[in-house]
N, C-alpha and C. Protein backbone atom coordinates (compact mmCIF):
# COMPACT_ATOMS: atom_id res chain seq x y z
N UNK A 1 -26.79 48.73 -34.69
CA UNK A 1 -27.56 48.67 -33.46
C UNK A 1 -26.71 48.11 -32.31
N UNK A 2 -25.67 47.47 -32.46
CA UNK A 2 -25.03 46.90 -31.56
C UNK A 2 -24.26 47.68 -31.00
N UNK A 3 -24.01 49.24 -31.60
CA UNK A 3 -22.60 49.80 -30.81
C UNK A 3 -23.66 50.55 -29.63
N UNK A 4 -24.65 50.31 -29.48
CA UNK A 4 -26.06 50.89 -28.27
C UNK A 4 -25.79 49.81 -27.19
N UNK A 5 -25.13 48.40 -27.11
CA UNK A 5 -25.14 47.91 -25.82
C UNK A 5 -24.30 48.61 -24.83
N UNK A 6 -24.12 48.55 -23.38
CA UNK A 6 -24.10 49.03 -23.26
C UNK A 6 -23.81 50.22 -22.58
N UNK A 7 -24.33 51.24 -23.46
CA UNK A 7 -24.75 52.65 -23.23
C UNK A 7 -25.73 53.30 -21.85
N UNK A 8 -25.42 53.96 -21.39
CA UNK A 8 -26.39 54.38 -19.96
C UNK A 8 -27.17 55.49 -20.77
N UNK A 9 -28.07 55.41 -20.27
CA UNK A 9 -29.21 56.70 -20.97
C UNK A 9 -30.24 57.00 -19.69
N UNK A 10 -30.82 58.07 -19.88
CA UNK A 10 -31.95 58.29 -19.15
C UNK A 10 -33.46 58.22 -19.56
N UNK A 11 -34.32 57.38 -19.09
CA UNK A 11 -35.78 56.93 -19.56
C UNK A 11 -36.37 58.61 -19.68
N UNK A 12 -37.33 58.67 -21.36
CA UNK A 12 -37.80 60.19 -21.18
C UNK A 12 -39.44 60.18 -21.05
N UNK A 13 -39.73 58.69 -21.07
CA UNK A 13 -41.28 58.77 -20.85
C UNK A 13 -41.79 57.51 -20.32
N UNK A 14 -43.00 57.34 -19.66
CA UNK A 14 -43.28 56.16 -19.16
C UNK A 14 -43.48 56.23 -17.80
N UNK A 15 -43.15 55.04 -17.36
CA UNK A 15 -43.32 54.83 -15.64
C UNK A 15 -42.00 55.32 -15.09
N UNK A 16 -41.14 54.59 -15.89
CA UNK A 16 -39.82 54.82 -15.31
C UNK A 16 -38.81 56.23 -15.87
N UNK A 17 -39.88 57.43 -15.86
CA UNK A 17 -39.07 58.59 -16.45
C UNK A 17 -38.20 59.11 -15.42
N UNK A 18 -37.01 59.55 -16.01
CA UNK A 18 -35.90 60.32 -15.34
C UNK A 18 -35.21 58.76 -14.65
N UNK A 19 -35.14 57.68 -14.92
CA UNK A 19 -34.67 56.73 -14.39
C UNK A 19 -33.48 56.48 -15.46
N UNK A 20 -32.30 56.24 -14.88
CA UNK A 20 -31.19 56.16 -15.32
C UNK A 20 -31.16 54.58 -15.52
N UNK A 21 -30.54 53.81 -16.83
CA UNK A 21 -30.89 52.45 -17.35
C UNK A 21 -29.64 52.52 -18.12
N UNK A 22 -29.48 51.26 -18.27
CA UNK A 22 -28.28 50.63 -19.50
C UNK A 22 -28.90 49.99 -20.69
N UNK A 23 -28.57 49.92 -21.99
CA UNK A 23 -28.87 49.30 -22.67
C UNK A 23 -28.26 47.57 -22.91
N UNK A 24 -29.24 46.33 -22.93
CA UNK A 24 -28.62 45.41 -22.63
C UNK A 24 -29.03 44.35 -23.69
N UNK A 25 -30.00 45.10 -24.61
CA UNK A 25 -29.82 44.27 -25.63
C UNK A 25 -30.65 44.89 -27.06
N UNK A 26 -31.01 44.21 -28.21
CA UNK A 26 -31.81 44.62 -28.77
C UNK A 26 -32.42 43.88 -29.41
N UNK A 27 -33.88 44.62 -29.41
CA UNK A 27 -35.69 43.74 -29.62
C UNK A 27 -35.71 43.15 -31.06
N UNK A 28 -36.43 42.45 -31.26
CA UNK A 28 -36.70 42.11 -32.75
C UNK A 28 -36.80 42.89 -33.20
N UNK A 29 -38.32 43.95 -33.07
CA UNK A 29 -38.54 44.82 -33.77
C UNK A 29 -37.63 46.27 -34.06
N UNK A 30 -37.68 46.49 -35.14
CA UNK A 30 -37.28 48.06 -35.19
C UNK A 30 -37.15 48.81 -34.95
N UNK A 31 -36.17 49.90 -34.24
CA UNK A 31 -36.71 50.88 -32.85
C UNK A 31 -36.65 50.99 -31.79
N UNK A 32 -36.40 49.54 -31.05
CA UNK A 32 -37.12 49.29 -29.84
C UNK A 32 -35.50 48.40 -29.27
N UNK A 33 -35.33 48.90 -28.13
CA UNK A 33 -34.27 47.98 -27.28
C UNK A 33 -34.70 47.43 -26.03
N UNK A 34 -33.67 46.63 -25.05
CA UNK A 34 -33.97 46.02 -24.04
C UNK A 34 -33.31 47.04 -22.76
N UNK A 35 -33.78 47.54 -21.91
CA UNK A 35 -32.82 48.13 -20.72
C UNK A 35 -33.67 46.89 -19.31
N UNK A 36 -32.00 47.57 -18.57
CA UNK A 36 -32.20 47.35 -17.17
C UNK A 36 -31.05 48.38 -16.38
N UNK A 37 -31.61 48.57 -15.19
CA UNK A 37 -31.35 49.33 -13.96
C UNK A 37 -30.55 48.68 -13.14
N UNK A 38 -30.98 47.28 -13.15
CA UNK A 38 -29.88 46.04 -12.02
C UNK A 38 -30.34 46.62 -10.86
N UNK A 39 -31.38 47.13 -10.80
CA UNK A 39 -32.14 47.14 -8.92
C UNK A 39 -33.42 46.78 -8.94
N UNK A 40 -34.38 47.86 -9.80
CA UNK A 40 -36.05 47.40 -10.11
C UNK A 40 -35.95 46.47 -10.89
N UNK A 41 -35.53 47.29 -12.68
CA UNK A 41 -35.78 46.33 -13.41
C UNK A 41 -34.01 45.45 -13.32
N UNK A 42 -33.85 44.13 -13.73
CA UNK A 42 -33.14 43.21 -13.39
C UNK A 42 -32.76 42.66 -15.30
N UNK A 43 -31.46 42.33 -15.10
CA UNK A 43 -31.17 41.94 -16.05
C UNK A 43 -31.77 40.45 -17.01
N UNK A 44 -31.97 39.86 -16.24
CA UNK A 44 -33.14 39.24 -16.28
C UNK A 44 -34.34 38.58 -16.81
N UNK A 45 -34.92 40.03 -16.48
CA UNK A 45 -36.65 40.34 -17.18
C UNK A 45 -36.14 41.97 -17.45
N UNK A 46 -35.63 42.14 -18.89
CA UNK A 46 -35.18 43.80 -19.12
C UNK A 46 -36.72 44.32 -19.37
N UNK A 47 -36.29 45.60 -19.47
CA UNK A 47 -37.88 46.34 -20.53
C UNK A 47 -37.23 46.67 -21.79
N UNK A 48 -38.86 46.37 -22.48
CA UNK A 48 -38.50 46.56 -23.49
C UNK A 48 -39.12 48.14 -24.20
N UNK A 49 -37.98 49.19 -24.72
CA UNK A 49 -38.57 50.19 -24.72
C UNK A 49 -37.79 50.89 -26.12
N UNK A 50 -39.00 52.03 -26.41
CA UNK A 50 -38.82 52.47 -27.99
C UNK A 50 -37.81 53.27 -27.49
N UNK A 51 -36.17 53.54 -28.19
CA UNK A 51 -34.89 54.30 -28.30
C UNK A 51 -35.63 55.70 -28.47
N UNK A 52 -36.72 56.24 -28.89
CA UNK A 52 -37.44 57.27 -29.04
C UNK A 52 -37.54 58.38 -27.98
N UNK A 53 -37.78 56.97 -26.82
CA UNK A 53 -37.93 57.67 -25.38
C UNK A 53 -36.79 57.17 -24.68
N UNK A 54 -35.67 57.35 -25.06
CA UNK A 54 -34.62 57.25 -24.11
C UNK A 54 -33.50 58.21 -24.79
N UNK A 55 -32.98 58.94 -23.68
CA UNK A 55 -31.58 59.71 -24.59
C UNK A 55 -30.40 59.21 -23.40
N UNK A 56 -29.51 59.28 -24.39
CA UNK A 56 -27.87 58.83 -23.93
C UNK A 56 -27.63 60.02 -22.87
N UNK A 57 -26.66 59.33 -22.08
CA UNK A 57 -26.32 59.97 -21.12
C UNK A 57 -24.78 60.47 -21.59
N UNK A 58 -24.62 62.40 -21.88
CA UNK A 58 -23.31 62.55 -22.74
C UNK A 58 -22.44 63.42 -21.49
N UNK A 59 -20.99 63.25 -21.15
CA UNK A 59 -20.39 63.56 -20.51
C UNK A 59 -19.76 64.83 -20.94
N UNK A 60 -19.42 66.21 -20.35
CA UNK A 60 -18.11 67.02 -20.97
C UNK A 60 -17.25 66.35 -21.51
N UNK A 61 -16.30 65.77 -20.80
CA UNK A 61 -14.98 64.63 -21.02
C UNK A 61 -14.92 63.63 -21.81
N UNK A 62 -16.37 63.31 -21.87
CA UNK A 62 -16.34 61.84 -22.91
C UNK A 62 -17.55 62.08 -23.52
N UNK A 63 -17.90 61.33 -24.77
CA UNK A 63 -18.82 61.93 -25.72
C UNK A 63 -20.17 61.15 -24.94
N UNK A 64 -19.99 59.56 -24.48
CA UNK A 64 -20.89 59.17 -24.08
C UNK A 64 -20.70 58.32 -23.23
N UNK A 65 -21.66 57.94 -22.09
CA UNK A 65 -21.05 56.99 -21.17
C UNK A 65 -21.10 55.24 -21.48
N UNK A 66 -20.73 54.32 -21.33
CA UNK A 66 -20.81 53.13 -22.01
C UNK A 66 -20.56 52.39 -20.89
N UNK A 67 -20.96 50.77 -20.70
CA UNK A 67 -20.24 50.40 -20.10
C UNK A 67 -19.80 49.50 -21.21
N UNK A 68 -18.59 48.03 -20.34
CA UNK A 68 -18.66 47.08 -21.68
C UNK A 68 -19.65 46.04 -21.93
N UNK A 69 -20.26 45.37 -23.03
CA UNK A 69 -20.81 44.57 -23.06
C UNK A 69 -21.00 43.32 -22.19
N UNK A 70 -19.29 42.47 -22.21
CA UNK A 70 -19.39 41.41 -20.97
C UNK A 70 -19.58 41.57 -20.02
N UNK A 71 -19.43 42.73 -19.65
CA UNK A 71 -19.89 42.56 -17.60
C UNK A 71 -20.98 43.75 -17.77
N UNK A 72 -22.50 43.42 -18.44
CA UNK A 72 -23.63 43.72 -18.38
C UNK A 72 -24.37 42.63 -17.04
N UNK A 73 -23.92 43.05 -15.84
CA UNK A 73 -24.74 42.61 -14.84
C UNK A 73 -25.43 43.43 -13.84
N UNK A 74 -26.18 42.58 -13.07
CA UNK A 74 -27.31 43.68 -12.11
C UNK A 74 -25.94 44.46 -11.40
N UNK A 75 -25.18 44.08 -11.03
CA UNK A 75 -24.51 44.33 -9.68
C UNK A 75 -23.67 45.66 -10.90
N UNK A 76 -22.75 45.16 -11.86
CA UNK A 76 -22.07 46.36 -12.56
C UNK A 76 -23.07 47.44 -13.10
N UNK A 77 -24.21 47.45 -13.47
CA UNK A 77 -24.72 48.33 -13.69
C UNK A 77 -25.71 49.04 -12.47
N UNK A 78 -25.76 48.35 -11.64
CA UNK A 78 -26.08 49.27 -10.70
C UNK A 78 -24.83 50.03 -9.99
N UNK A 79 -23.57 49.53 -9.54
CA UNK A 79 -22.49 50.51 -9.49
C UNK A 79 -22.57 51.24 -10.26
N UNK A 80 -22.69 51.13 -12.07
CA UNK A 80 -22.19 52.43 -13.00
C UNK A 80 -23.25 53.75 -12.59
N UNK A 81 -24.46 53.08 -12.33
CA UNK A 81 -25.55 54.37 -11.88
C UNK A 81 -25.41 54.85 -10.51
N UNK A 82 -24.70 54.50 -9.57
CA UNK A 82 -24.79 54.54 -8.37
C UNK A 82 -23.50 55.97 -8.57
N UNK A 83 -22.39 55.27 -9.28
CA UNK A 83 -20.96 56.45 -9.51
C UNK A 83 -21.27 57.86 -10.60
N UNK A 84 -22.71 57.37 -11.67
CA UNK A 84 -22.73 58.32 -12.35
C UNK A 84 -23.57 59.43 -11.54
N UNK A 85 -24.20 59.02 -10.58
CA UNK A 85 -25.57 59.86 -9.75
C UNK A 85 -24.49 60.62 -8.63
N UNK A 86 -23.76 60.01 -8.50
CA UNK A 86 -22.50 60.86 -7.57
C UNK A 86 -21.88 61.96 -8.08
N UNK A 87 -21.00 61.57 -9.25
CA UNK A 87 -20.21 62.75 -9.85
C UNK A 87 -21.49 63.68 -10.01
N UNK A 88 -22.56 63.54 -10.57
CA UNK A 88 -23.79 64.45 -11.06
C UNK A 88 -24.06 65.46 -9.83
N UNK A 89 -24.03 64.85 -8.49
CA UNK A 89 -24.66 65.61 -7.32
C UNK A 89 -23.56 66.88 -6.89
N UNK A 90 -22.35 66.37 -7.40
CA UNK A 90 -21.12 66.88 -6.46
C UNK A 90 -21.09 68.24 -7.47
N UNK A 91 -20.86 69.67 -6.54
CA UNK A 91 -20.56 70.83 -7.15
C UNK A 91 -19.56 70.94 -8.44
N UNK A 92 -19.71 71.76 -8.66
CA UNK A 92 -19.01 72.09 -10.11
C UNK A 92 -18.00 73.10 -9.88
């Protein structure tokens, strides 16, 4: 469960669907991890949400996007979504 910190994924159900999130920790229970956004939700107070409804965000170039564990902050993970929503917009 630990090689999921984190990982950027996109929320697939809920309030926050199609919202791009990091994984920043993981729940007691079974299933279930901690994300944050580092703008709404805040590192903080993460959500806590079933891996069920979230899929990884997978690159051509790289199998998956990650950031590193130690610099899981509001400010780095809102850059990583801010640079991944860029390359995404820009033509192909």
């Amino acid at each position: 469960m630990n090689d999921l910190l984190g990982q950027l994924v996109v929320s697939l159900a809920g309030r926050d669907k199609g919202c791009i999130c990091a994984i920043i920790g993981n729940a007691d229970e079974e299933g279930f991890v901690y994300i944050a956004d580092g703008r709404l939700r805040k590192v903080e107070n993460p959500k806590k949400k079933k891996l069920k409804h979230l899929k990884p965000i997978d690159r051509p170039d790289r199998e998956s996007v990650r950031l590193p564990s130690e610099r899981l902050t509001n400010r780095f993970i809102r850059e990583a979504v801010n640079a991944l929503n860029e390359t995404e917009s820009e033509p192909i």
